[in-house]
Protein backbone atom coordinates (compact mmCIF):
# COMPACT_ATOMS: atom_id res chain seq x y z
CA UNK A 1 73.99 -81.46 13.54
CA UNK A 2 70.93 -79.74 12.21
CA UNK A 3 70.81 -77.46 15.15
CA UNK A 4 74.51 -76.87 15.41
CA UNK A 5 74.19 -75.75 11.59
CA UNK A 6 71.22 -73.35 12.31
CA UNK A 7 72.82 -71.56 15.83
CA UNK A 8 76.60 -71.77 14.71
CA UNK A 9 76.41 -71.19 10.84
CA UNK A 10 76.16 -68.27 8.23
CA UNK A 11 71.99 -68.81 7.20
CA UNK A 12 69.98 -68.45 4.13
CA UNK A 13 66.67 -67.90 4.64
CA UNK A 14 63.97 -69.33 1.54
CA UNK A 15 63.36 -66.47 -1.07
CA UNK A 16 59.10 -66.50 -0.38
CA UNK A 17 59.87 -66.17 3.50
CA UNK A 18 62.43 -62.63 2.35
CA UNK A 19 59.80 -61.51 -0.19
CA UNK A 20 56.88 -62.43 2.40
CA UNK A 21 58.21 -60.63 5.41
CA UNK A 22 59.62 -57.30 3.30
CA UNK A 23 55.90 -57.59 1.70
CA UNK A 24 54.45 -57.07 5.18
CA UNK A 25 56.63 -55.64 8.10
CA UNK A 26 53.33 -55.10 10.02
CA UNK A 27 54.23 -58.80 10.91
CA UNK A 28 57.36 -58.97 12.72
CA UNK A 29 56.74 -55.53 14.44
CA UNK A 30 53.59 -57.09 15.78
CA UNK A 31 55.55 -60.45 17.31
CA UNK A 32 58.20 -58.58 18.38
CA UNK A 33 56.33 -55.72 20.35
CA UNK A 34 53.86 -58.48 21.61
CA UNK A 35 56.39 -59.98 23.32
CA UNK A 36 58.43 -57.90 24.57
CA UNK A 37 55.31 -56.34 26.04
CA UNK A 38 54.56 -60.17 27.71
CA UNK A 39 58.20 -60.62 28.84
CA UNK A 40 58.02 -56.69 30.70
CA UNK A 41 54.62 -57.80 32.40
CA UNK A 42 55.56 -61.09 33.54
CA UNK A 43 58.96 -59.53 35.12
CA UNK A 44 57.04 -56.86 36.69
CA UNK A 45 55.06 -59.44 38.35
CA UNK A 46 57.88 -61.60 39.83
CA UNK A 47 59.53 -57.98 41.06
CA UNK A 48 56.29 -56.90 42.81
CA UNK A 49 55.82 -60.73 44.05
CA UNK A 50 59.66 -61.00 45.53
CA UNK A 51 59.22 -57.39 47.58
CA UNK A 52 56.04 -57.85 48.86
CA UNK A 53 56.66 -61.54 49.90
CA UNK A 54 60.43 -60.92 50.55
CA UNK A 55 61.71 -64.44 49.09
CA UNK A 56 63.77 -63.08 45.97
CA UNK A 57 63.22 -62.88 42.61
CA UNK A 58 64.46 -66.54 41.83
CA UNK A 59 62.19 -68.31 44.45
CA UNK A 60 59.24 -66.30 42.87
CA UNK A 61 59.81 -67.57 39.44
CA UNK A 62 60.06 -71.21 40.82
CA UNK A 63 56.95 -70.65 42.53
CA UNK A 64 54.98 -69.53 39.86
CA UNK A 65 55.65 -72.32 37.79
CA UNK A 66 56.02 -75.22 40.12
CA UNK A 67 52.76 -74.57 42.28
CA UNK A 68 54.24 -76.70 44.81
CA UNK A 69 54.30 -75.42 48.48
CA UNK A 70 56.78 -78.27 49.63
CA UNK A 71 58.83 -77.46 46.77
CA UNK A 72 58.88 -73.92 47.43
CA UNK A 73 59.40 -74.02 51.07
CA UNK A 74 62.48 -76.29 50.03
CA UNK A 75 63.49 -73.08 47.83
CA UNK A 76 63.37 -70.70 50.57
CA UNK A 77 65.10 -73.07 53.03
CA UNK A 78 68.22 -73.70 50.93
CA UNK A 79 67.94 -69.78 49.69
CA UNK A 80 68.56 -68.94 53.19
CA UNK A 81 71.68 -71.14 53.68
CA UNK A 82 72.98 -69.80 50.27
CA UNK A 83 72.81 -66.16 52.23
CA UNK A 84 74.13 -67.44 55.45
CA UNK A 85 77.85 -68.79 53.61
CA UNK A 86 78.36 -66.29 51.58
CA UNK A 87 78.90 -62.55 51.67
CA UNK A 88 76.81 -60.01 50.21
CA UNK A 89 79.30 -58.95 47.53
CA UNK A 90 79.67 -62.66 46.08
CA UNK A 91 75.84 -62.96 46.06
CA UNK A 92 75.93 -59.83 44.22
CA UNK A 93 77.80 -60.67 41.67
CA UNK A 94 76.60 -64.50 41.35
CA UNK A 95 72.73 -62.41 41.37
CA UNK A 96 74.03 -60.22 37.97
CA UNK A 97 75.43 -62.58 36.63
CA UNK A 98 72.94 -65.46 36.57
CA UNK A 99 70.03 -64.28 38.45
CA UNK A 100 69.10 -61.87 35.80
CA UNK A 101 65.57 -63.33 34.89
CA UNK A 102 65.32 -61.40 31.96
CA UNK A 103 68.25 -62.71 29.91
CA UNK A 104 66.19 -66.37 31.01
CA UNK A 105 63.00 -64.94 29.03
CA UNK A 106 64.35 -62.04 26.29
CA UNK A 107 67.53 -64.54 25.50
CA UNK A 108 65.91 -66.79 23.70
CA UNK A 109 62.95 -64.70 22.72
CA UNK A 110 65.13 -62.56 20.56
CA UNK A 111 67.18 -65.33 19.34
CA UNK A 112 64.04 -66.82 17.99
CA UNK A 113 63.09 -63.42 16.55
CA UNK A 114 66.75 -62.96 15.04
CA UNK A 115 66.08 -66.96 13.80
CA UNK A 116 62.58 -65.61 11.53
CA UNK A 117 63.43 -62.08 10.86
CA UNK A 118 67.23 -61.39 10.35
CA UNK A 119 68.30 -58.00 9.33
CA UNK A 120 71.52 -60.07 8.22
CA UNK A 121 70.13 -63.48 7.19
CA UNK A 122 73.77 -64.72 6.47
CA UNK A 123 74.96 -63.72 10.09
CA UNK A 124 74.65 -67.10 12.71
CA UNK A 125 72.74 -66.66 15.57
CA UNK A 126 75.82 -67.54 17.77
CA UNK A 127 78.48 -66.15 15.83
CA UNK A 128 82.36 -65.25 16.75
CA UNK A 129 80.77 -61.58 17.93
CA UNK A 130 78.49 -63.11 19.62
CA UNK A 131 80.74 -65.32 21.80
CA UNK A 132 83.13 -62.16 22.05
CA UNK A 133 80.24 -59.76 23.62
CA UNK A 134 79.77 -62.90 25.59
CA UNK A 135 82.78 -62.40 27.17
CA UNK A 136 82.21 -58.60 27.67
CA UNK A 137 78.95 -59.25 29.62
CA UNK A 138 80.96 -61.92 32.46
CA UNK A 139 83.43 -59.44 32.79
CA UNK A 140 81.59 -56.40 32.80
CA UNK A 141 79.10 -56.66 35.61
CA UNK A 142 81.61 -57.66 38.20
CA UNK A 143 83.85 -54.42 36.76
CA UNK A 144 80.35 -52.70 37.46
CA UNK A 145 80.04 -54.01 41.13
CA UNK A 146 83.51 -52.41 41.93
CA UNK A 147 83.40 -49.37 40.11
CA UNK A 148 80.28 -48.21 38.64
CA UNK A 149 78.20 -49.13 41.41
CA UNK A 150 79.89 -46.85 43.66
CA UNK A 151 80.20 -43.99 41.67
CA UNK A 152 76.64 -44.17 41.62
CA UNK A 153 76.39 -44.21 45.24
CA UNK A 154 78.38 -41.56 45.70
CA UNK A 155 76.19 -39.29 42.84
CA UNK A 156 73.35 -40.58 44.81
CA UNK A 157 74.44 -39.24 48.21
CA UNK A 158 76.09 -35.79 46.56
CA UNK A 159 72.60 -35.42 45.11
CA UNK A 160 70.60 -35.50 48.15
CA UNK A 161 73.12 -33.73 50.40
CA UNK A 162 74.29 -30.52 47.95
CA UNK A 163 71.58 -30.59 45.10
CA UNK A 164 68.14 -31.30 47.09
CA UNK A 165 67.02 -27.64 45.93
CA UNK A 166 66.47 -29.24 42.44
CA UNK A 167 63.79 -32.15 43.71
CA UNK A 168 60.09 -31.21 42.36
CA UNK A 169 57.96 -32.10 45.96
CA UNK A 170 55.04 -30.80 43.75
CA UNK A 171 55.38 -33.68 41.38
CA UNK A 172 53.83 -36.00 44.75
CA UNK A 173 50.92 -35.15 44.14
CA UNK A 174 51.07 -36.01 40.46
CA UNK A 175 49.46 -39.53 39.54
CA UNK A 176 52.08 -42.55 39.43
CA UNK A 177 52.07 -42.98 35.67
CA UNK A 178 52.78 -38.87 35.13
CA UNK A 179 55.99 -39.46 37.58
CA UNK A 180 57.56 -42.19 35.85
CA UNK A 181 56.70 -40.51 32.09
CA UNK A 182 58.34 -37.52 33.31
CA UNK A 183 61.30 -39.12 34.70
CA UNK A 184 61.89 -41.30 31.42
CA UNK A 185 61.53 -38.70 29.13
CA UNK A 186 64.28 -36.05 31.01
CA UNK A 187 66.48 -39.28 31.59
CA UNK A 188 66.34 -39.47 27.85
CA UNK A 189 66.67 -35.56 27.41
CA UNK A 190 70.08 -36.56 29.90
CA UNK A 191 71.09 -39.89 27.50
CA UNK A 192 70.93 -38.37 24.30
CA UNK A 193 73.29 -35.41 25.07
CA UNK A 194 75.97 -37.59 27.23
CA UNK A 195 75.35 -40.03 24.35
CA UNK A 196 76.16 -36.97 21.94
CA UNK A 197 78.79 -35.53 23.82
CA UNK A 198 80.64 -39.31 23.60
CA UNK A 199 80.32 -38.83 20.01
CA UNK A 200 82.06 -35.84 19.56
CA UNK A 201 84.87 -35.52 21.96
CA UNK A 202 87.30 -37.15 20.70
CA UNK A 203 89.17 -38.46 23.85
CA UNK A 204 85.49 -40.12 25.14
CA UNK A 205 84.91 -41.37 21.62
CA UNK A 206 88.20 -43.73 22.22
CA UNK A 207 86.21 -45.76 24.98
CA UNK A 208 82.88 -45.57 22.98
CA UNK A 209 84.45 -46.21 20.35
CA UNK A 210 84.96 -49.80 21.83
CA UNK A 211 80.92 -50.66 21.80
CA UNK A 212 80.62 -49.01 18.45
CA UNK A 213 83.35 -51.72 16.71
CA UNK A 214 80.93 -54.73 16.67
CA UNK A 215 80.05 -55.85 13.03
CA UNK A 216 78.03 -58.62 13.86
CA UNK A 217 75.84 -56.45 16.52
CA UNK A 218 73.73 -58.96 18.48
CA UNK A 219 71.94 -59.11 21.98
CA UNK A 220 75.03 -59.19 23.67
CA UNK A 221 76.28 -56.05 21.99
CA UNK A 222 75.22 -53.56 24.71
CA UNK A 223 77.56 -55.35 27.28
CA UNK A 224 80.50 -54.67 25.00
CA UNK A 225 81.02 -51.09 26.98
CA UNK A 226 84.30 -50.12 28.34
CA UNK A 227 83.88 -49.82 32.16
CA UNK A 228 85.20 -45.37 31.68
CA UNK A 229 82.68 -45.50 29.07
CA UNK A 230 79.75 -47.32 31.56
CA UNK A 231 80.41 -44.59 34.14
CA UNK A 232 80.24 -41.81 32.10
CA UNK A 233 77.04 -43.21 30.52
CA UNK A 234 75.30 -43.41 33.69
CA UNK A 235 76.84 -40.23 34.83
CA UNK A 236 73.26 -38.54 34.85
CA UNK A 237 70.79 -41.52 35.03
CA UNK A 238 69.29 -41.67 38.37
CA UNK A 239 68.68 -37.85 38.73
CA UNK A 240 65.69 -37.21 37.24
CA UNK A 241 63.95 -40.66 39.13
CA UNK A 242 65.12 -38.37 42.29
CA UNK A 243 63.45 -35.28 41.08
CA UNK A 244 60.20 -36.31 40.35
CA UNK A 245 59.73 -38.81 43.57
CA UNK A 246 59.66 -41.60 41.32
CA UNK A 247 59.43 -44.45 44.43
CA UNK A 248 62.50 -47.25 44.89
CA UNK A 249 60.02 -50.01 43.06
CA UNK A 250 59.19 -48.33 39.99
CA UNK A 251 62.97 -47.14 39.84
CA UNK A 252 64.12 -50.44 40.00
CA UNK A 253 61.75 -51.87 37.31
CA UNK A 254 62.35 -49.11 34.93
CA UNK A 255 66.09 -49.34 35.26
CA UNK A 256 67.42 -52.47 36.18
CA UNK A 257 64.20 -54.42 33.89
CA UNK A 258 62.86 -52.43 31.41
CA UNK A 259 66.17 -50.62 30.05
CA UNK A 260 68.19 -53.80 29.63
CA UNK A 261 65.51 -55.36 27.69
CA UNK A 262 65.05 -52.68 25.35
CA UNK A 263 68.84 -52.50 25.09
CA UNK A 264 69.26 -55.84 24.22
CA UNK A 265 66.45 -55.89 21.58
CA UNK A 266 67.69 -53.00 19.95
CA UNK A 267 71.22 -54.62 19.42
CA UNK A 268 69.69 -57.85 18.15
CA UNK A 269 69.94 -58.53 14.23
CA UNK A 270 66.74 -57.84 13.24
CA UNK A 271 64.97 -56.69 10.32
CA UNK A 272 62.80 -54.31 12.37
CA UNK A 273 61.78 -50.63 12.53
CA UNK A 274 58.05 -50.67 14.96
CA UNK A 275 56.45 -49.23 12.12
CA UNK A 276 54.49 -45.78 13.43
CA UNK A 277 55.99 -46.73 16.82
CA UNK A 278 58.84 -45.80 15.79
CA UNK A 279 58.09 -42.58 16.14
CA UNK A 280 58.32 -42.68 19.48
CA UNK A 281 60.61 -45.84 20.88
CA UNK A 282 64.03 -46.50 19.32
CA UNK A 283 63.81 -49.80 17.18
CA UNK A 284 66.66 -52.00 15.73
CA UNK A 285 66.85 -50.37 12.57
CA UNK A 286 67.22 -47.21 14.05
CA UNK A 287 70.02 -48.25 16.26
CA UNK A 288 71.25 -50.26 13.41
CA UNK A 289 71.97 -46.95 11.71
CA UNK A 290 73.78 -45.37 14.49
CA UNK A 291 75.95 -48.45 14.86
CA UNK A 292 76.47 -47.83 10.87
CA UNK A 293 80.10 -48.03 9.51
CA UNK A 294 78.66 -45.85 6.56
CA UNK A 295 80.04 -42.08 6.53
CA UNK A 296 76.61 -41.18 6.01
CA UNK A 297 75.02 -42.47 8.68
CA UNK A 298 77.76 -40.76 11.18
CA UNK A 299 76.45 -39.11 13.88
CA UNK A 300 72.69 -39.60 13.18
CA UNK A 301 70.02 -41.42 15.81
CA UNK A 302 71.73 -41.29 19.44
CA UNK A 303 68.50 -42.09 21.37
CA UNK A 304 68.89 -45.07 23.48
CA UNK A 305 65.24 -45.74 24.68
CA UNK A 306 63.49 -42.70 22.51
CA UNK A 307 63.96 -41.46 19.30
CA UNK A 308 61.92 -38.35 19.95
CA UNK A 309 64.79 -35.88 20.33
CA UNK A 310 66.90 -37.22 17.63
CA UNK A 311 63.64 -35.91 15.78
CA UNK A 312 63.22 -32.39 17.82
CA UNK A 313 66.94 -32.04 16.88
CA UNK A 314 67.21 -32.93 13.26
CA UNK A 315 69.76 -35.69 14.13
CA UNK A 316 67.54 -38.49 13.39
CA UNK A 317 68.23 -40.21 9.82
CA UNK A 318 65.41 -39.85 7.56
CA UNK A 319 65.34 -43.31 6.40
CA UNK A 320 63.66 -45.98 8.07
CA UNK A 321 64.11 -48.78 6.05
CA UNK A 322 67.91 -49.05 5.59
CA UNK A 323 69.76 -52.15 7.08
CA UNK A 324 73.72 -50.94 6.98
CA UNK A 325 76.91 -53.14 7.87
CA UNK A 326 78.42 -52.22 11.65
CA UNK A 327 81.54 -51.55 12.92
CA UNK A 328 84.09 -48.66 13.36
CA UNK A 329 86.39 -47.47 11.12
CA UNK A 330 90.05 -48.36 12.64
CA UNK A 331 91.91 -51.23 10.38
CA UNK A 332 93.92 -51.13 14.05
CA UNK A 333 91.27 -51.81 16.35
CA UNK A 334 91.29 -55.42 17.38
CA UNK A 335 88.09 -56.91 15.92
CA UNK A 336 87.43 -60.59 16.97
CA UNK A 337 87.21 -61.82 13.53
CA UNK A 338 91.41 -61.58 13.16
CA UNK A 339 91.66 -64.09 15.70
CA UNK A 340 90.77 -67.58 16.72
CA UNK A 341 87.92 -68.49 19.00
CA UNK A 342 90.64 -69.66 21.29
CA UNK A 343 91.95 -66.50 21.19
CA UNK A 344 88.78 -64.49 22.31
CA UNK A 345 90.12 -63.58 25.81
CA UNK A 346 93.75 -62.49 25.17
CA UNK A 347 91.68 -60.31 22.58
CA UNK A 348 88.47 -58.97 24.93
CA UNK A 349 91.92 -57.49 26.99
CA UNK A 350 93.68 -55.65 23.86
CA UNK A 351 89.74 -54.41 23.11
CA UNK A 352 90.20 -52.94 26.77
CA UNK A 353 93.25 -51.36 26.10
CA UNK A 354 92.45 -50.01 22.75
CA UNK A 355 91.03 -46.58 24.06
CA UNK A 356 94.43 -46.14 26.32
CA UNK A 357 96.63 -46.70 23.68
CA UNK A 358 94.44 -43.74 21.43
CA UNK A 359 94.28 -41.59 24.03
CA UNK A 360 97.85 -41.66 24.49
CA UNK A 361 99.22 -41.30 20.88
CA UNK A 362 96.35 -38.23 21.05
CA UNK A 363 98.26 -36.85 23.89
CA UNK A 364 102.03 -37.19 22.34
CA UNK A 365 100.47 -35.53 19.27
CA UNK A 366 98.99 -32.33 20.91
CA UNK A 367 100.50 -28.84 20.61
CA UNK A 368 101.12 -29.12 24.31
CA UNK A 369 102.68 -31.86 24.67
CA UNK A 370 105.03 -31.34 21.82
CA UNK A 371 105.74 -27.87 23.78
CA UNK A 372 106.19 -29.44 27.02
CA UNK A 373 108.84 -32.19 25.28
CA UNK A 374 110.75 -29.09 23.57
CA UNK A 375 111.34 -27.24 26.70
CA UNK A 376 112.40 -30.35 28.76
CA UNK A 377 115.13 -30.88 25.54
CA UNK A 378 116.15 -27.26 25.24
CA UNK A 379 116.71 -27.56 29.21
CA UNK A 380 118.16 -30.90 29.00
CA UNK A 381 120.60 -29.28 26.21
CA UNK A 382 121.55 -26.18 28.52
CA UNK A 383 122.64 -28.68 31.85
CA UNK A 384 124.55 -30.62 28.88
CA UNK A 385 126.46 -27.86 27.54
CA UNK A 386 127.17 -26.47 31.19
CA UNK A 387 128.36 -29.77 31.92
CA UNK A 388 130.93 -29.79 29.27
CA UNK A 389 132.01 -25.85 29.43
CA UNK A 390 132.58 -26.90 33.43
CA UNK A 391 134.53 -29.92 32.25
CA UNK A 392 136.56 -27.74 29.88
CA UNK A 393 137.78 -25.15 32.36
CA UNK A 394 138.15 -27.28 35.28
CA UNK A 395 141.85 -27.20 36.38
CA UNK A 396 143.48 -30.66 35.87
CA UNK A 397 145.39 -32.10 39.12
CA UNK A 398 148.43 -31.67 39.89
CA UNK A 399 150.66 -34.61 41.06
């Protein structure tokens, strides 16, 4: 009961704890970026173990902390049958979904983070958003498999067969570490301004709109992306990891390890800003703030990994201790805490069709439109009345 109190229910953490940690934030930025830092290495390890050895990331992991040959031989044996019944694009999917290692290690590491240093002390750690972003991530990566992950095949292959002029072969003789930096900071040139163009076109802030609507924001939060809004996101992400030579393993680490941890620790509910870091890397207060439902944080801090060009552009907010509520403001949009936890699913769908539903009332409102539907009733008018004056003078029939 204890434990279902402290994951499930609204918290309140002891006054000396509040006063202690607000007293000395040098403490939780310290935990939290030791960590993190552990959870990157260790993953980096099992990556660099599983393609040099070949036996998958999962076997790796179970080898490292069983140190039993038998037992891993066992491992590989049955993880050969697994890949012998089923087809590649089940294993896929069954691989996102729970062979992510890092949601096995930053998971809980965050939770307990959220559990000692809440930015919201009364939100639960496993609250009705969390259970409804929950939802979003099971749903999501297979909606990723069949659409995203081909549209950024086909970038990838339009890229090296039209756009090859723009690849920097001088960058291979540049030290490993100089690649990558290089890469990461124009990918983030690349996120911030797709991230900013979102914002303020209106028909693309409909589906953004969906991840921005989360009031409880937790680690889960960054799967609660509308699949028009994922592929537009990622529109521009692999391009600069082609221009400076960056090779297939660091790729892979950098994107598919790094960037979903940092994602997820950013969206957790926690009462943390990196201190002088922050400078540099994006923190949870300062995503915190962009996720604000406060007027006067709209528009501010839309780096995702780096919050140095919010800074160069004068779009970062100059506060770095402010904790604001989340959420969007649309009384219409269908926020999970209207409805039941029963009722999660039927809503995760009406979520989905929210931006449709905008963009469509957008569309019947527009000076075009409105054009377009007094023409077809002026013309529509015309066949009417020709109808009748043809009616009128027709000769009736004799008998």
């Amino acid at each position: 009961m204890i434990i279902f109190d402290k994951l499930f229910k609204p918290r309140k953490l002891p006054t000396w704890w509040c006063h202690f940690t607000d007293s000395h934030p040098v403490i939780p930025n310290l935990v939290a970026v030791t960590g993190m830092i552990l959870i990157c290495y260790s993953l980096a390890i099992i990556i660099s173990t599983s393609a040099k050895h070949g036996n998958g990331q999962v076997v790796e992991t179970f080898g490292a902390v069983s140190k039993s040959k038998p037992l891993i031989e066992k491992a590989i044996t049955l993880r050969s049958a697994y890949h012998h019944f089923f087809p590649v694009e089940v294993r896929n999917v069954v691989s996102d979904l729970f062979g992510n290692l890092a949601l096995y290690l930053v998971v809980p590491f965050l939770l307990f983070l959220e559990f000692l240093f809440p930015s919201n002390p009364s939100q639960p750690l496993i609250g009705r958003g969390f259970l409804q972003d929950v939802i979003w991530y099971f749903i999501d990566l297979p909606l990723a498999l069949l659409f995203l992950f081909p549209v950024i095949g086909f970038l990838r292959n339009l890229f090296t067969q039209h756009l090859g002029f723009l690849i920097l072969d001088s960058s291979l003789a540049w030290p490993v570490y100089l690649q990558i930096l290089a890469a990461m900071m124009l990918a983030e040139f690349f996120t911030w301004f797709n991230h900013f163009v979102r914002h303020k076109v209106r028909t693309l802030w409909f589906f953004h709109a969906v991840h921005h609507s989360q009031k409880e924001i937790n680690i889960f939060t960054d799967d609660r992306a509308h699949i028009v809004d994922l592929i537009i996101g990622q529109l521009l992400a692999f391009i600069p990891f082609f221009i400076f030579h960056v090779s297939n393993i660091y790729a892979v680490s950098i994107i598919a390890l790094y960037k979903p941890l940092h994602n997820r620790f950013i969206h957790a509910n926690l009462k943390i800003n990196l201190g002088w870091l922050g400078w540099i890397f994006t923190s949870p207060q300062f995503h915190r703030v962009h996720h604000s439902s406060d007027p006067a944080h709209a528009d501010k801090n839309f780096g995702v990994y780096f919050s140095i060009y919010d800074h160069l552009f004068k779009t970062a907010f100059p506060s770095r201790d402010v904790y604001p509520e989340t959420g969007i403001d649309d009384s219409r949009f269908p926020t999970e805490d209207k409805v039941r936890i029963s009722q999660l699913p039927r809503n995760w769908l009406l979520q989905v069709v929210y931006p449709f539903v905008q963009v469509s009332e957008k569309l019947q409102g527009s000076r075009l439109f409105i054009k377009l539907r007094e023409r077809f009733r002026l013309r529509s008018d015309r066949n009417d009345s020709s109808q009748t004056n043809i009616a009128q003078h027709k000769e009736p029939l004799r008998l």
